[in-house]
N, C-alpha and C. Protein backbone atom coordinates (compact mmCIF):
# COMPACT_ATOMS: atom_id res chain seq x y z
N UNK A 1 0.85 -1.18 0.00
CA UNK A 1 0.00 0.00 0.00
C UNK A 1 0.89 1.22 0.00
N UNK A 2 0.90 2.62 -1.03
CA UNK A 2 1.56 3.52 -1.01
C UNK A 2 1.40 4.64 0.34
N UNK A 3 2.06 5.56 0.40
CA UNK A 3 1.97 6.19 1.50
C UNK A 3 0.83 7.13 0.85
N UNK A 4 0.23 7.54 -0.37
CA UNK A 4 -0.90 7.99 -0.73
C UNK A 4 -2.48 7.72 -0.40
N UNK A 5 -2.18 5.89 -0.79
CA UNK A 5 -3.29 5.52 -0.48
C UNK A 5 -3.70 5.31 1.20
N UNK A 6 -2.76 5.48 2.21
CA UNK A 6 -3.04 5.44 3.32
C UNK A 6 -3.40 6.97 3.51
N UNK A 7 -2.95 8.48 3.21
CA UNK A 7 -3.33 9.20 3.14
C UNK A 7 -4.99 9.59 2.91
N UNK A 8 -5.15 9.01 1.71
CA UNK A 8 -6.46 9.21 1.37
C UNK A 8 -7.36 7.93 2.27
N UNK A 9 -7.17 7.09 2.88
CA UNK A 9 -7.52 6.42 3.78
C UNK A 9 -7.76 7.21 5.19
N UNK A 10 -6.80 8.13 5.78
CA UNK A 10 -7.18 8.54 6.79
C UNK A 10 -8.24 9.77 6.71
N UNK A 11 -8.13 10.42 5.31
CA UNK A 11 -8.94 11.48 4.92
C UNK A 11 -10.42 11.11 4.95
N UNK A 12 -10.51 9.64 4.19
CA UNK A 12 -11.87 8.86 3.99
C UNK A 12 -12.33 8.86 5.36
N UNK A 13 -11.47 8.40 6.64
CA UNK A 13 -12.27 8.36 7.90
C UNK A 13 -12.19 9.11 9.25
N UNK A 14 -11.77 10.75 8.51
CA UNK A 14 -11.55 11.68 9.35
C UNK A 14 -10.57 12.03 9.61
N UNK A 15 -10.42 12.99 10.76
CA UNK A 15 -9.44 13.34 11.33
C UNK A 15 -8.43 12.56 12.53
N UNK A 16 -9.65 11.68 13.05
CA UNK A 16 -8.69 10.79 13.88
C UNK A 16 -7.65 9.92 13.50
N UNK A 17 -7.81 9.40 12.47
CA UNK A 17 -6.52 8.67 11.89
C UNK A 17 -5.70 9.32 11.20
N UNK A 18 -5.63 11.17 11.30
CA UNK A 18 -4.31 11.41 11.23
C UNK A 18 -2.96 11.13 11.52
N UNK A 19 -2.77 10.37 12.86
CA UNK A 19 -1.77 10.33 13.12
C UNK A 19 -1.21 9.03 12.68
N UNK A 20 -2.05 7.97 12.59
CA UNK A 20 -1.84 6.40 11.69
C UNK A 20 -1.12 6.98 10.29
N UNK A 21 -1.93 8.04 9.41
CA UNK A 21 -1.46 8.59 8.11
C UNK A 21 -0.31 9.37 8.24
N UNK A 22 0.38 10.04 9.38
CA UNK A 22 1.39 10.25 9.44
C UNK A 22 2.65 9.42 9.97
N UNK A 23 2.45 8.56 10.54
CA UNK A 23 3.51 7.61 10.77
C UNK A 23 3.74 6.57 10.00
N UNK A 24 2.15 6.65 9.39
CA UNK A 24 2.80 5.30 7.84
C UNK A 24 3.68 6.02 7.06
N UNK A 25 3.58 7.58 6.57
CA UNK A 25 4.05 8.33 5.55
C UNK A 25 5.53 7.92 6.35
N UNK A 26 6.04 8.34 7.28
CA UNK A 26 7.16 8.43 7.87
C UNK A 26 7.96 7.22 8.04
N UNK A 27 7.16 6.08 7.71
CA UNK A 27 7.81 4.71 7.95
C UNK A 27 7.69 3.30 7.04
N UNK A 28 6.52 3.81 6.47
CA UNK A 28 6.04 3.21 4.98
C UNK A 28 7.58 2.53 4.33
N UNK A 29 8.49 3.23 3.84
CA UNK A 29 9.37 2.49 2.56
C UNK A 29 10.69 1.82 3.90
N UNK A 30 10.63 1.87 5.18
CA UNK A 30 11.67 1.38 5.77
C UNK A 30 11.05 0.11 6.15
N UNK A 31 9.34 0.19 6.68
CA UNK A 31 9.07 -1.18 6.76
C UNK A 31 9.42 -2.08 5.63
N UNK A 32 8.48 -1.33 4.47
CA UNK A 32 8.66 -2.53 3.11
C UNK A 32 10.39 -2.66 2.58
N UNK A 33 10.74 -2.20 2.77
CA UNK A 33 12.51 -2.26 2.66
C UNK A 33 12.39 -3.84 3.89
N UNK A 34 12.44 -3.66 5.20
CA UNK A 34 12.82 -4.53 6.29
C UNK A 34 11.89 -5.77 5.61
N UNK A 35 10.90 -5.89 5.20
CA UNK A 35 9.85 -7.18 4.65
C UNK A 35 10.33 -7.62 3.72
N UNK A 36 10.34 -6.86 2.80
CA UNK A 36 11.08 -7.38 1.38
C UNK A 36 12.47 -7.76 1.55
N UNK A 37 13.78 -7.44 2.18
CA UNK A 37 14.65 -8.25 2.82
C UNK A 37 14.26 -9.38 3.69
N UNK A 38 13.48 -9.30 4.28
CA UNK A 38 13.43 -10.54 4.64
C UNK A 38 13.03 -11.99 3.93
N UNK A 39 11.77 -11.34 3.30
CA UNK A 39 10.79 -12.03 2.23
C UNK A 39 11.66 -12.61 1.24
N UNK A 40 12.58 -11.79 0.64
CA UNK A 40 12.91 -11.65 -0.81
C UNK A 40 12.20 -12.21 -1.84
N UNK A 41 10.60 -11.64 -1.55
CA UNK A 41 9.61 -11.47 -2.80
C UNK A 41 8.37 -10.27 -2.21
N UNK A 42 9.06 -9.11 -3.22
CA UNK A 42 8.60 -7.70 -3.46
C UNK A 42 7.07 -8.02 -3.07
N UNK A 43 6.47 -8.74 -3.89
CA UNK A 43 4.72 -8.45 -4.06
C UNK A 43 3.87 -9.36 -2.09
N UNK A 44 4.89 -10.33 -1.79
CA UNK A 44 4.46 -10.82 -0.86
C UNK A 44 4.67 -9.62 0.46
N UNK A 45 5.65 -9.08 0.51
CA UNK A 45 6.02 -7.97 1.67
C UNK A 45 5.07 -7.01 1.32
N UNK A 46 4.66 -6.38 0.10
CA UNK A 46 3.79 -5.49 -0.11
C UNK A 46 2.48 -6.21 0.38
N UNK A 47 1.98 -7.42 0.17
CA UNK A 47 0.52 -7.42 1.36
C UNK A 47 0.86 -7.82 2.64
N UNK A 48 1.92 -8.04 3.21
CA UNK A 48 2.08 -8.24 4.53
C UNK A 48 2.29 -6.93 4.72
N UNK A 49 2.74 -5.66 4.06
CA UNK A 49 2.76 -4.53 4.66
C UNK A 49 1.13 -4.21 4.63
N UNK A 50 0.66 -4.22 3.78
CA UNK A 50 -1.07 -3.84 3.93
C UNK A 50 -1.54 -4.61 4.93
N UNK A 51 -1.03 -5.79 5.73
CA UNK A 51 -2.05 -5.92 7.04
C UNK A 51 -1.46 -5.36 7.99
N UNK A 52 -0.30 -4.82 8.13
CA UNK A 52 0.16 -4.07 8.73
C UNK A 52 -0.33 -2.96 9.07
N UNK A 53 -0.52 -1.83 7.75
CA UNK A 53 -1.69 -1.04 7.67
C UNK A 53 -2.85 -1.18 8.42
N UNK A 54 -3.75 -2.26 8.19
CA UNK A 54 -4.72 -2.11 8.38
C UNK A 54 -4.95 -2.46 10.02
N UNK A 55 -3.88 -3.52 10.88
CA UNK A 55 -3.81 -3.62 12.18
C UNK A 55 -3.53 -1.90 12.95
N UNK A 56 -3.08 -1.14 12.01
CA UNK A 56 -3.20 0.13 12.68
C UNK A 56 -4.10 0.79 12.79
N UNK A 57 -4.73 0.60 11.39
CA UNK A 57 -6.17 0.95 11.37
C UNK A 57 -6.82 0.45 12.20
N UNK A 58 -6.99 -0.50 12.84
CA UNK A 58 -7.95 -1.04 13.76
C UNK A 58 -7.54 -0.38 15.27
N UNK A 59 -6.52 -0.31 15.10
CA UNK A 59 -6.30 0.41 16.65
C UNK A 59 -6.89 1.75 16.76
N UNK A 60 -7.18 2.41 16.01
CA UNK A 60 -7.99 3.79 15.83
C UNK A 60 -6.98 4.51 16.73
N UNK A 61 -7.67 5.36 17.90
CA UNK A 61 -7.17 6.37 18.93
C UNK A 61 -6.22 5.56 19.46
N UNK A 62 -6.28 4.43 19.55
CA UNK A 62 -5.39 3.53 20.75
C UNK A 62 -3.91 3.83 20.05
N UNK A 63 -3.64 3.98 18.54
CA UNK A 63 -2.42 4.46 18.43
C UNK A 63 -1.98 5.43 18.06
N UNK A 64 -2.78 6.20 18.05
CA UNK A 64 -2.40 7.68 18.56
C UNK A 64 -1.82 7.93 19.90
N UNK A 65 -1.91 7.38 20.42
CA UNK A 65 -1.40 7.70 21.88
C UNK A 65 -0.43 6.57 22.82
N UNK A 66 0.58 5.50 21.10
CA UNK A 66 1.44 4.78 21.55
C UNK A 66 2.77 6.01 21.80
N UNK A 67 3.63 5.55 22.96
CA UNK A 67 5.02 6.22 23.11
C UNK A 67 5.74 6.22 21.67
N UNK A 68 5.77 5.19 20.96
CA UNK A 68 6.82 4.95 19.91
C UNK A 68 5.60 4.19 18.66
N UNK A 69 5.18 4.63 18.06
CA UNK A 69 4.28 4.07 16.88
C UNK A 69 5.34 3.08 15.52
N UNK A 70 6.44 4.16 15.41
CA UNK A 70 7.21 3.29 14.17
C UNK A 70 7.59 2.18 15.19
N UNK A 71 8.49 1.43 16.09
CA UNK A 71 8.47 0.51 16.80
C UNK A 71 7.67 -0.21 17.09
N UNK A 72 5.94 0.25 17.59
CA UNK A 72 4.69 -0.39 17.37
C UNK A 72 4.57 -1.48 15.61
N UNK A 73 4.66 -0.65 14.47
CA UNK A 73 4.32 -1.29 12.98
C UNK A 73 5.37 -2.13 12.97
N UNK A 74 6.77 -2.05 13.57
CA UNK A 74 8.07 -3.02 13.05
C UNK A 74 7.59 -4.46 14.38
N UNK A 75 7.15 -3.91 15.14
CA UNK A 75 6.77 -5.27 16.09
C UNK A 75 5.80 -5.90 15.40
N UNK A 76 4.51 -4.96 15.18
CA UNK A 76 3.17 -6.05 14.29
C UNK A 76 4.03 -7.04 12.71
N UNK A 77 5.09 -6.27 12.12
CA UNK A 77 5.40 -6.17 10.65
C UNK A 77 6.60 -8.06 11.38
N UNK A 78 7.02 -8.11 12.46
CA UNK A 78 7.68 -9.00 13.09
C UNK A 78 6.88 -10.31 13.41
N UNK A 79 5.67 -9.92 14.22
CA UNK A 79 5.10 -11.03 14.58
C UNK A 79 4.35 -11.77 12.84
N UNK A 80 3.36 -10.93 12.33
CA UNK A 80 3.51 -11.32 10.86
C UNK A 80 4.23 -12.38 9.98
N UNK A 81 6.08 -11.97 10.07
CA UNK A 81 6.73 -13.10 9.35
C UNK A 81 6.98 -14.17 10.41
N UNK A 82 6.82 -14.17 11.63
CA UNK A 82 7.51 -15.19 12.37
C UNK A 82 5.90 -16.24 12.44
N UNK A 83 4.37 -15.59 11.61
CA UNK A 83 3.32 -16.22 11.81
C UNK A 83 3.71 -17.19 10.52
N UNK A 84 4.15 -16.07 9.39
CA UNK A 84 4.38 -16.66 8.08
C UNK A 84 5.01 -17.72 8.27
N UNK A 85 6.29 -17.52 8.73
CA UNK A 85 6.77 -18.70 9.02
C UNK A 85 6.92 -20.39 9.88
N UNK A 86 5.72 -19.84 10.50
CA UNK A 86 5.41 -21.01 11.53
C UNK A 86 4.21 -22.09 10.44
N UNK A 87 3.48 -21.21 9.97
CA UNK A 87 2.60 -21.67 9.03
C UNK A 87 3.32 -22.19 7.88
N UNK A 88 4.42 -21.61 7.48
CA UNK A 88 5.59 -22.34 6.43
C UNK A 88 5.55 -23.85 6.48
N UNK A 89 5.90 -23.92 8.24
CA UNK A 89 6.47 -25.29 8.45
C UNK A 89 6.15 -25.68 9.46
N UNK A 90 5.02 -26.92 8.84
CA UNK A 90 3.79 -27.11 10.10
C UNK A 90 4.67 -28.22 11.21
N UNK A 91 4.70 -28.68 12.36
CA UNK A 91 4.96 -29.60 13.03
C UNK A 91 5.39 -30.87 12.22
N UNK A 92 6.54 -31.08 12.58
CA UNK A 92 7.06 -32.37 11.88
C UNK A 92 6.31 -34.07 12.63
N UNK A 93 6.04 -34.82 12.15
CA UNK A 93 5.03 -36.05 12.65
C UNK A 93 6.06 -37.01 13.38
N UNK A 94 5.57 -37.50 14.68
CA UNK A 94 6.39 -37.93 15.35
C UNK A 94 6.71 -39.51 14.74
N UNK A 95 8.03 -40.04 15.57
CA UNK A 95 8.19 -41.23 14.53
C UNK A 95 7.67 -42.39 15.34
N UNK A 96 8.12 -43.55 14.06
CA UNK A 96 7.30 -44.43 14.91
C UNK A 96 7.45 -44.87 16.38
N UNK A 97 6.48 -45.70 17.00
CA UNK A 97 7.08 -45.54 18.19
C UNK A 97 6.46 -44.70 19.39
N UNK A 98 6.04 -43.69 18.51
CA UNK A 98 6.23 -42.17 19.60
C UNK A 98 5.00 -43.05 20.90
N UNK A 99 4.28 -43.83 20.10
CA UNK A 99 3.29 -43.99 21.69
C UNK A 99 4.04 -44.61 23.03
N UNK A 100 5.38 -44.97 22.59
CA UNK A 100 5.78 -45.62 23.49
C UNK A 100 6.81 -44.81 24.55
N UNK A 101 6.72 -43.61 23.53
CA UNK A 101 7.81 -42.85 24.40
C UNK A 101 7.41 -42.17 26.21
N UNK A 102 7.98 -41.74 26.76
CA UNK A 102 7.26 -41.70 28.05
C UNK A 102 7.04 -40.60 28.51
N UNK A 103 5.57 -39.94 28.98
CA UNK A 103 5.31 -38.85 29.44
C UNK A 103 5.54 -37.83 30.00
N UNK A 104 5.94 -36.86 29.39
CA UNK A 104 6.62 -35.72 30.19
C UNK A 104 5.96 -35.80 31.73
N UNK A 105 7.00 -35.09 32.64
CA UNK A 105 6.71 -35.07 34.33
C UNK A 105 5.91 -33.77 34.47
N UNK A 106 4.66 -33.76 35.13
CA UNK A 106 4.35 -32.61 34.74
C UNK A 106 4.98 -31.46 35.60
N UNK A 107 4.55 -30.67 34.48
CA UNK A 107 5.45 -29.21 35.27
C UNK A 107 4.87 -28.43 36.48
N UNK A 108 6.10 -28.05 37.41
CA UNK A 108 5.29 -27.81 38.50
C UNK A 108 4.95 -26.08 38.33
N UNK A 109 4.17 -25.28 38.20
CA UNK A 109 4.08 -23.82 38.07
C UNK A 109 4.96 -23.10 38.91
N UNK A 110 5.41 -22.20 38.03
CA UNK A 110 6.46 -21.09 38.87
C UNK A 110 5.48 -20.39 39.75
N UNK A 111 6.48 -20.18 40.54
CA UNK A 111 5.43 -19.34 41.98
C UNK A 111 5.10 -18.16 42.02
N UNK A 112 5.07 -17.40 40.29
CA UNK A 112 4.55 -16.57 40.42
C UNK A 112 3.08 -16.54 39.54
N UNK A 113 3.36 -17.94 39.49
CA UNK A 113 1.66 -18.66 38.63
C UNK A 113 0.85 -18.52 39.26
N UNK A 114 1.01 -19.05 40.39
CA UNK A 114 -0.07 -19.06 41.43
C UNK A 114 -0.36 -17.95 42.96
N UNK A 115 0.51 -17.13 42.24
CA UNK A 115 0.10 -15.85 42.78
C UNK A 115 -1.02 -14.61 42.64
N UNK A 116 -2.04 -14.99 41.32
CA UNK A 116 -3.53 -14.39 41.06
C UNK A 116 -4.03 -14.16 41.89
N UNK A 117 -4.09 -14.97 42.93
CA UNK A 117 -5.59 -14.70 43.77
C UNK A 117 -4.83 -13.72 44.80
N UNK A 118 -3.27 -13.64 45.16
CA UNK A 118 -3.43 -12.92 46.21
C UNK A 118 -3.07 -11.60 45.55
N UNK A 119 -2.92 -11.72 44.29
CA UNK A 119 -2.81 -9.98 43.67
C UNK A 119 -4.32 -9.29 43.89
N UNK A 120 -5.07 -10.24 42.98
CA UNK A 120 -6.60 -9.84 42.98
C UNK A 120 -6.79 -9.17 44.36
N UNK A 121 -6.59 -9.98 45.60
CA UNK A 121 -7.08 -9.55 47.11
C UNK A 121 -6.37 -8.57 47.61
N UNK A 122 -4.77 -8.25 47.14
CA UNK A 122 -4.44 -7.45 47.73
C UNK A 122 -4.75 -5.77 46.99
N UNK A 123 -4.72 -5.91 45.55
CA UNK A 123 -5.65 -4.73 44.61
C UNK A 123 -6.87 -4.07 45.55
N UNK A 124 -7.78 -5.09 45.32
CA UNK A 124 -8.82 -4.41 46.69
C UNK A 124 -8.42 -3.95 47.68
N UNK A 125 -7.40 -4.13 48.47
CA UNK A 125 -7.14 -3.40 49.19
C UNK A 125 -6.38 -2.16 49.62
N UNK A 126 -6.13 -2.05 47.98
CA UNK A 126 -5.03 -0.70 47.73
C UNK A 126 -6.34 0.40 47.60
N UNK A 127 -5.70 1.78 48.16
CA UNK A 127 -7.09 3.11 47.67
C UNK A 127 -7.34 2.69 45.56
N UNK A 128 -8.69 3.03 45.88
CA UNK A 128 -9.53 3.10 44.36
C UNK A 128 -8.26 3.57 43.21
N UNK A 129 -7.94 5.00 43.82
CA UNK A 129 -6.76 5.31 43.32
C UNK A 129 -4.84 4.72 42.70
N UNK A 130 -5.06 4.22 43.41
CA UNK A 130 -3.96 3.23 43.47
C UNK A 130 -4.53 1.65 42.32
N UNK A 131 -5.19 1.53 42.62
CA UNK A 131 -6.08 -0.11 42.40
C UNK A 131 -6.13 0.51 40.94
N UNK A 132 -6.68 1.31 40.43
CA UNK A 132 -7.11 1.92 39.15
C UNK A 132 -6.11 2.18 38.39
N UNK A 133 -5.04 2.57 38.68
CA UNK A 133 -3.82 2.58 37.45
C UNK A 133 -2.95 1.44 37.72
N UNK A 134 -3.10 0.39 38.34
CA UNK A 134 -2.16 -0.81 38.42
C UNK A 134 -3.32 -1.44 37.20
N UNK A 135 -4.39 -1.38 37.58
CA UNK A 135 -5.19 -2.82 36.32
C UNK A 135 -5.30 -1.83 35.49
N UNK A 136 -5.18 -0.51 34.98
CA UNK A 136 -4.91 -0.09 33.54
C UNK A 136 -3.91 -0.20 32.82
N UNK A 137 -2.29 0.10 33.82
CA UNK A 137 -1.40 -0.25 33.17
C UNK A 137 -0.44 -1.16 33.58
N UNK A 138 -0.65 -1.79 34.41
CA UNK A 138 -0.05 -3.39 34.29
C UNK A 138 -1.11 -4.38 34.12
N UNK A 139 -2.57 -4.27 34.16
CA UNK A 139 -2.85 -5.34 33.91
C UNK A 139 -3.84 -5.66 32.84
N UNK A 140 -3.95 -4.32 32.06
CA UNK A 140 -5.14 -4.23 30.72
C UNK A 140 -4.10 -3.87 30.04
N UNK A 141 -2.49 -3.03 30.21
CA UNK A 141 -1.65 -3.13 28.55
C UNK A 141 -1.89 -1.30 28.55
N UNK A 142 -2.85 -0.63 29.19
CA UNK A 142 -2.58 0.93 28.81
C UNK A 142 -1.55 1.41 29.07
N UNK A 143 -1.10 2.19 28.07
CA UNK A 143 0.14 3.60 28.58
C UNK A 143 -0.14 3.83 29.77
N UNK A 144 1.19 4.47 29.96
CA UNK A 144 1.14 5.54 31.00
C UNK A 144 0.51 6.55 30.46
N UNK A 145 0.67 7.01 29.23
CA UNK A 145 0.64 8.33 28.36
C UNK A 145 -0.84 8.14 28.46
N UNK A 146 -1.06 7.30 27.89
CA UNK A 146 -2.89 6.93 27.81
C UNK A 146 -3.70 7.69 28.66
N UNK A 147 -3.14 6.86 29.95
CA UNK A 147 -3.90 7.08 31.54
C UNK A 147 -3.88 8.46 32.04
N UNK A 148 -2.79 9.07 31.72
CA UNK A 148 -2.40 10.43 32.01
C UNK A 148 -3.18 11.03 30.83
N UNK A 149 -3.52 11.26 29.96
CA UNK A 149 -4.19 11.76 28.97
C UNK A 149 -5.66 11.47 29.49
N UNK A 150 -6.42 10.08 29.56
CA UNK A 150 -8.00 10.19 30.71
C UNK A 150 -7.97 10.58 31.78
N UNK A 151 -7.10 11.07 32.47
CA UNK A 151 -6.80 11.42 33.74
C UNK A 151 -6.77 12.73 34.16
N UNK A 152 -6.51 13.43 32.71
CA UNK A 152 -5.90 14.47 32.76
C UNK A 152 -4.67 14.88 33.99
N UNK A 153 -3.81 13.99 33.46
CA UNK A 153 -2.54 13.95 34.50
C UNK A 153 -1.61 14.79 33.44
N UNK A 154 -0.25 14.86 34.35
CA UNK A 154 0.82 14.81 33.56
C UNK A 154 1.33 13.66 33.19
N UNK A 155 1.98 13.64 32.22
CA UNK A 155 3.04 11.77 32.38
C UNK A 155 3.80 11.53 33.34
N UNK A 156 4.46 12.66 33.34
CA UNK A 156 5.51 12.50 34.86
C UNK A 156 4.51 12.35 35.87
N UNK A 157 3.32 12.85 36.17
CA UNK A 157 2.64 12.62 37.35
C UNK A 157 2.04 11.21 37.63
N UNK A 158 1.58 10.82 35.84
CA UNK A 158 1.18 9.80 35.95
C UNK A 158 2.16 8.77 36.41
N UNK A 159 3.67 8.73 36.04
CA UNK A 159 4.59 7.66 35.96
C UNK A 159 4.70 8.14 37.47
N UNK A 160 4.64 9.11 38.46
CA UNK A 160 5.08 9.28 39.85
C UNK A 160 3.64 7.85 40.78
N UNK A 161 2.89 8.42 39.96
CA UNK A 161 1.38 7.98 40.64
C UNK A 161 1.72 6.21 40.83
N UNK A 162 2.06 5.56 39.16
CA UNK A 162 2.27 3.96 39.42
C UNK A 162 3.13 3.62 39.87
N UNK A 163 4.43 4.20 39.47
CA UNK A 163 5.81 3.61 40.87
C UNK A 163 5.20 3.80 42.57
N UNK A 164 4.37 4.77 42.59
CA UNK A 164 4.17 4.63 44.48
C UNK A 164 3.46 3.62 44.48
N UNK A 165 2.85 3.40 43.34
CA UNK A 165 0.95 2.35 43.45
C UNK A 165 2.01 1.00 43.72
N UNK A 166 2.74 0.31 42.51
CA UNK A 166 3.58 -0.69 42.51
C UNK A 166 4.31 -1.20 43.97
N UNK A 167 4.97 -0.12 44.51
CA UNK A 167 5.86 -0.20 45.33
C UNK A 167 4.70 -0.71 46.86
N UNK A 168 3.31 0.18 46.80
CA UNK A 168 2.55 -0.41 47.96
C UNK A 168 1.94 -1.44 47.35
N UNK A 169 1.39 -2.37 46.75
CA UNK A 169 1.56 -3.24 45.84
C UNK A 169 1.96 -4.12 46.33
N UNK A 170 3.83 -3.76 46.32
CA UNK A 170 4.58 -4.92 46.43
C UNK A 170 4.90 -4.92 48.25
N UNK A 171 4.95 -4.20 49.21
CA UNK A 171 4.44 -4.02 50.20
C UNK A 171 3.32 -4.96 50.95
N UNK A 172 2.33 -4.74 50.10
CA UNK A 172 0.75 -5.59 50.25
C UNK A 172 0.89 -6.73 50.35
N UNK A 173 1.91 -7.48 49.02
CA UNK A 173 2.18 -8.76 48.88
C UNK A 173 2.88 -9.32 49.57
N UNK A 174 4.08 -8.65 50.25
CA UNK A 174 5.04 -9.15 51.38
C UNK A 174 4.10 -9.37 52.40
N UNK A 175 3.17 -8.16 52.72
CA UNK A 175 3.15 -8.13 54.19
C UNK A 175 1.92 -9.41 54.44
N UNK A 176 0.77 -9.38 53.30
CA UNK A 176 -0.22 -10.39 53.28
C UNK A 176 -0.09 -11.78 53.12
N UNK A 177 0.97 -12.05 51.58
CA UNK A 177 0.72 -13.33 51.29
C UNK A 177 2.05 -13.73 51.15
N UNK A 178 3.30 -13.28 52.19
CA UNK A 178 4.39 -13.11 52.59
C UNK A 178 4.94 -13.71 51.08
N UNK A 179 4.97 -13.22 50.20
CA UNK A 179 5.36 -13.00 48.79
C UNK A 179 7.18 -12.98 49.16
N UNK A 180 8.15 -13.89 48.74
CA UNK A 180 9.41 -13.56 49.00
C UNK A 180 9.96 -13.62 47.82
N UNK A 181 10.78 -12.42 47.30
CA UNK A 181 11.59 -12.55 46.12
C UNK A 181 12.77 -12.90 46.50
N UNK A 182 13.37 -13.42 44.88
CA UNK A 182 14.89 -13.62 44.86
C UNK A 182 16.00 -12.79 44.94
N UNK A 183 17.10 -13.26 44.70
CA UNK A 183 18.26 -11.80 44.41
C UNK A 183 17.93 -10.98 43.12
N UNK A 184 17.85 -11.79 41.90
CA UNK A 184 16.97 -11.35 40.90
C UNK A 184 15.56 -10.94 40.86
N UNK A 185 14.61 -10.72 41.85
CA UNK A 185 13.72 -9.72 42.20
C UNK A 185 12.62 -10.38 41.68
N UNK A 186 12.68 -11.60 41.13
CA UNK A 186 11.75 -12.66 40.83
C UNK A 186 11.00 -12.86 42.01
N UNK A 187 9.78 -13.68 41.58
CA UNK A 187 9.04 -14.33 42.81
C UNK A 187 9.65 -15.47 43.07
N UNK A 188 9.80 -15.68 44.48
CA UNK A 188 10.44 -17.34 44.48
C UNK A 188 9.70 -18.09 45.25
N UNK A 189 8.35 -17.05 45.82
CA UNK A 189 7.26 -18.17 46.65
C UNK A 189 6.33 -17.50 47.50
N UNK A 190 4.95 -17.95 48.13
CA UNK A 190 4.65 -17.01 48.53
C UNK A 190 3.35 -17.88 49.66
N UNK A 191 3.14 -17.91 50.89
CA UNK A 191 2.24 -17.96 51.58
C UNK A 191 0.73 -17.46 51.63
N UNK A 192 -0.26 -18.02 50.52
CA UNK A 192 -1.35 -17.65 50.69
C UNK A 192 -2.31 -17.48 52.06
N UNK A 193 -2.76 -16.61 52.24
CA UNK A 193 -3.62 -16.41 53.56
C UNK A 193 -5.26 -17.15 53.24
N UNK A 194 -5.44 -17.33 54.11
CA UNK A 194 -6.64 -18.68 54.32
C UNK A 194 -7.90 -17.83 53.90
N UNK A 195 -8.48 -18.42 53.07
CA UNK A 195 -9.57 -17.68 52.60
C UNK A 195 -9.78 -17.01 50.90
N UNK A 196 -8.15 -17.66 50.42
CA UNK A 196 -8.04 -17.26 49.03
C UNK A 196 -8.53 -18.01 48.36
């Protein structure tokens, strides 16, 4: 798709997808450059760049208000060939035999698998305030920028607001469901309280 026809695409559906029509214009021939190297067939990278396109298109406002949009299209333009390619080359068929081979042990969940229920319980118990920008932006995927934009925050205020939220958070989790991390700051286990 040319950087024209996305032009006249954002014109066709207003003003809000200005900013989709300006970051394709701005990034349009470096994606299809990065596809078509990879591809090395011109006409196939040109419709993997058009769903590219059009996954932006679907994001409407939501990408208007990514931190980094060209980084956004080279991640979608990424997952794309690595789909292409999985679909390339379906699962190879096991050989004969395979019924006899012996059952994986099952895996035991990392301990920060089974740490849901005491996030869920300890959320409730953070202020509304607090509780409300942890499940927008750690646990629904919103910006900071986003949240601060419905918020009418600053970013810096907003980014001050979730480091305190996080930090009582992680507070909550020590002190409730004695949550103990590693040296690497991983979860390495955690004491659910009776009633989870």
């Amino acid at each position: 798709m040319s950087a024209s026809t996305s032009t006249k695409t954002s014109t066709a559906n207003g003003s809000d997808f200005a900013c989709i029509a300006a970051a394709w214009q701005a990034h349009h021939a470096e994606l299809l450059g990065y596809l078509t190297h990879r591809l090395s067939d011109a006409a196939i990278a040109d419709d993997m760049l058009h769903d590219v396109f059009v996954k932006a298109m679907r994001q409407g406002q939501g990408f208007c208000v990514l931190d980094n949009p060209r980084a956004w299209l080279f991640q979608v333009a990424r997952n794309a060939l690595v789909d292409r390619t999985r679909a390339a080359h379906p699962a190879e068929p096991l050989p004969d035999g395979a019924d006899e081979l012996a059952a994986p042990e099952p895996q035991t969940p990392a301990p920060v698998d089974d740490l849901a229920n005491c996030v869920s319980r300890c959320l409730g118990e953070l202020t509304d305030e607090d509780a409300a920008i942890l499940r927008a932006c750690d646990l629904d995927g919103q910006t900071t920028r986003a949240f601060a934009d419905t918020h009418e925050l600053t970013l810096a205020a907003a980014k001050s607001r979730l480091l305190r939220a996080r930090q009582r958070l992680r507070a909550q989790l020590i002190t409730v469901c004695q949550v103990r991390f590693g040296d690497n700051g991983n979860v390495d286990g955690h004491l659910p309280r009776g009633g989870l």
